[in-house]
N, C-alpha and C. Protein backbone atom coordinates (compact mmCIF):
# COMPACT_ATOMS: atom_id res chain seq x y z
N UNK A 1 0.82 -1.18 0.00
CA UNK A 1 0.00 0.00 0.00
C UNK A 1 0.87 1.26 0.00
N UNK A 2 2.11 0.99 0.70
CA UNK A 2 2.80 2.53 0.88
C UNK A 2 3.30 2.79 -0.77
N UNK A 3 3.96 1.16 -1.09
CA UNK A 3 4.16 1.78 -2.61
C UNK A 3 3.37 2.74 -3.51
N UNK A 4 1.88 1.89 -3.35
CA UNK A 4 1.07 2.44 -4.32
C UNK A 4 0.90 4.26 -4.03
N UNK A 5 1.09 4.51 -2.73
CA UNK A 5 0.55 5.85 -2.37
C UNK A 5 1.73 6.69 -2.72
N UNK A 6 3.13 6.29 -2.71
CA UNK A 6 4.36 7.14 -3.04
C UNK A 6 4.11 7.15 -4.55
N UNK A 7 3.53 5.98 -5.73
CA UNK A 7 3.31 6.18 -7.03
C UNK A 7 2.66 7.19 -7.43
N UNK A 8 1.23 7.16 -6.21
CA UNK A 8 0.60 8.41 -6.88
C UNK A 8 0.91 9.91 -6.69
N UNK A 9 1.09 9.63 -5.22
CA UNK A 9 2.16 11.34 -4.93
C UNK A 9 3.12 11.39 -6.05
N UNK A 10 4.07 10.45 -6.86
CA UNK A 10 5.07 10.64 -7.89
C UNK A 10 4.27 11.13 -8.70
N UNK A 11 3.24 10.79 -9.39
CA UNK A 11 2.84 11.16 -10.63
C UNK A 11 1.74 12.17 -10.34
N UNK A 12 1.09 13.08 -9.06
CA UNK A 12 0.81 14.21 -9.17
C UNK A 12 1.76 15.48 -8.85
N UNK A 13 2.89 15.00 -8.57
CA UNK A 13 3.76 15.48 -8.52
C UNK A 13 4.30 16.18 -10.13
N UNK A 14 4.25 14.96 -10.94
CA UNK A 14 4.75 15.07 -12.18
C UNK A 14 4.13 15.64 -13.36
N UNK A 15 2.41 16.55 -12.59
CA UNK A 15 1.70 16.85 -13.14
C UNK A 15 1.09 18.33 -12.69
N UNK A 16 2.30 18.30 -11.03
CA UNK A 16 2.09 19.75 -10.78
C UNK A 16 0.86 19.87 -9.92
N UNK A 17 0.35 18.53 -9.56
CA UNK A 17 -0.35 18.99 -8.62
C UNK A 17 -0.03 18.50 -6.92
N UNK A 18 -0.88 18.36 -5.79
CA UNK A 18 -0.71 18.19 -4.57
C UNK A 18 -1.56 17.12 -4.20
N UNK A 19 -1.22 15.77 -3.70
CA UNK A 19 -2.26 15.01 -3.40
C UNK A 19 -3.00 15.46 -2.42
N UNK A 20 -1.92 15.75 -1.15
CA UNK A 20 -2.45 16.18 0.27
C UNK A 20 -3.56 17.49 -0.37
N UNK A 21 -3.54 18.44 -1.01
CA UNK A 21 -4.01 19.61 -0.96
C UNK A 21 -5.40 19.23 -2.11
N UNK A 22 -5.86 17.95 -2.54
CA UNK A 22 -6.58 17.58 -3.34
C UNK A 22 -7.73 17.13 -2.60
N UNK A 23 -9.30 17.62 -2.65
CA UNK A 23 -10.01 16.97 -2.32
C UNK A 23 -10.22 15.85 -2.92
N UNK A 24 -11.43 15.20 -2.28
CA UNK A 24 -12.03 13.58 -2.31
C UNK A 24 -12.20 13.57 -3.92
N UNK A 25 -12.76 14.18 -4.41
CA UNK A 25 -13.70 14.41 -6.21
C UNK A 25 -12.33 13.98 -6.91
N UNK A 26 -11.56 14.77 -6.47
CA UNK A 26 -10.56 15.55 -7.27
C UNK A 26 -9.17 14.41 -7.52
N UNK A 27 -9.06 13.84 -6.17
CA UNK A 27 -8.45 12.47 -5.87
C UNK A 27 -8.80 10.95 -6.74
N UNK A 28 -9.97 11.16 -6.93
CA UNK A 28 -10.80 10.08 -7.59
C UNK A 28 -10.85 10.47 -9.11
N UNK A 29 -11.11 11.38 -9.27
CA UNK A 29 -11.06 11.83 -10.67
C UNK A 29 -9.70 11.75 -11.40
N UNK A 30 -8.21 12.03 -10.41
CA UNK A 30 -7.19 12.05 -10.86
C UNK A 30 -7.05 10.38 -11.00
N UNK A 31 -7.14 9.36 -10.37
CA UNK A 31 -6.93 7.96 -9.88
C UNK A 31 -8.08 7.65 -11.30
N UNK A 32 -8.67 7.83 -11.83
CA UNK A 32 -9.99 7.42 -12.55
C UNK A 32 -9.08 7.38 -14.30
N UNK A 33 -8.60 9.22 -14.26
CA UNK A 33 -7.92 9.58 -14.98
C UNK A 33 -6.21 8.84 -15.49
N UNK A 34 -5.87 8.47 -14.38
CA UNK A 34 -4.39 7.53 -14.92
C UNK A 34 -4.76 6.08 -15.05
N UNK A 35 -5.99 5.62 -14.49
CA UNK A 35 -6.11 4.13 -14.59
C UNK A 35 -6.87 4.17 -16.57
N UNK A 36 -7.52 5.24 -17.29
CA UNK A 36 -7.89 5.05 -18.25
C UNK A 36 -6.99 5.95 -19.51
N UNK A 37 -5.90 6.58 -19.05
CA UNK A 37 -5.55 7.44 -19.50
C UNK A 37 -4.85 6.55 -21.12
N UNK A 38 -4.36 5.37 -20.90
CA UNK A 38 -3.95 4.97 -22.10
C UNK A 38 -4.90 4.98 -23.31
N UNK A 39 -6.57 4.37 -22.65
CA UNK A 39 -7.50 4.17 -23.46
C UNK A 39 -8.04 5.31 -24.53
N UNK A 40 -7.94 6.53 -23.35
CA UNK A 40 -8.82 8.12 -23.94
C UNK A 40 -7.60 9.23 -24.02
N UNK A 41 -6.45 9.12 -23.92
CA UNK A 41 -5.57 9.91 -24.07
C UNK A 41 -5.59 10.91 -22.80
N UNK A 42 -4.46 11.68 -22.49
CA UNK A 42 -4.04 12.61 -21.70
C UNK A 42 -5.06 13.83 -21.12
N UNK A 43 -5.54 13.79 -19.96
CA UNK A 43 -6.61 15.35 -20.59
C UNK A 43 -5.58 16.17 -19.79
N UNK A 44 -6.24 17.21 -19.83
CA UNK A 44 -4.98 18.67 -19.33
C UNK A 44 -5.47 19.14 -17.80
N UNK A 45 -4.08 19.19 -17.36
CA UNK A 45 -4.39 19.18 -15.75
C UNK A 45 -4.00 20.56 -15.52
């Protein structure tokens, strides 16, 4: 579990944003967004 949570801090990191400073929506939407992102392409953060 710690892995998975340092992955995602890496890659909102790498996108300029803040996990800690991310609400619930916003958390889920980002997590929603990298699990389909290969399928629908990149959207703009």
């Amino acid at each position: 579990m710690k892995y998975a949570e340092s992955k995602v801090r890496e890659l909102c990191a790498e996108r300029g944003l803040d996990w800690d400073a991310m609400t619930e929506d916003e958390r889920l939407y980002f997590i929603d967004d990298i699990v389909h992102e290969d399928h629908e392409g990149n959207r703009a953060y």
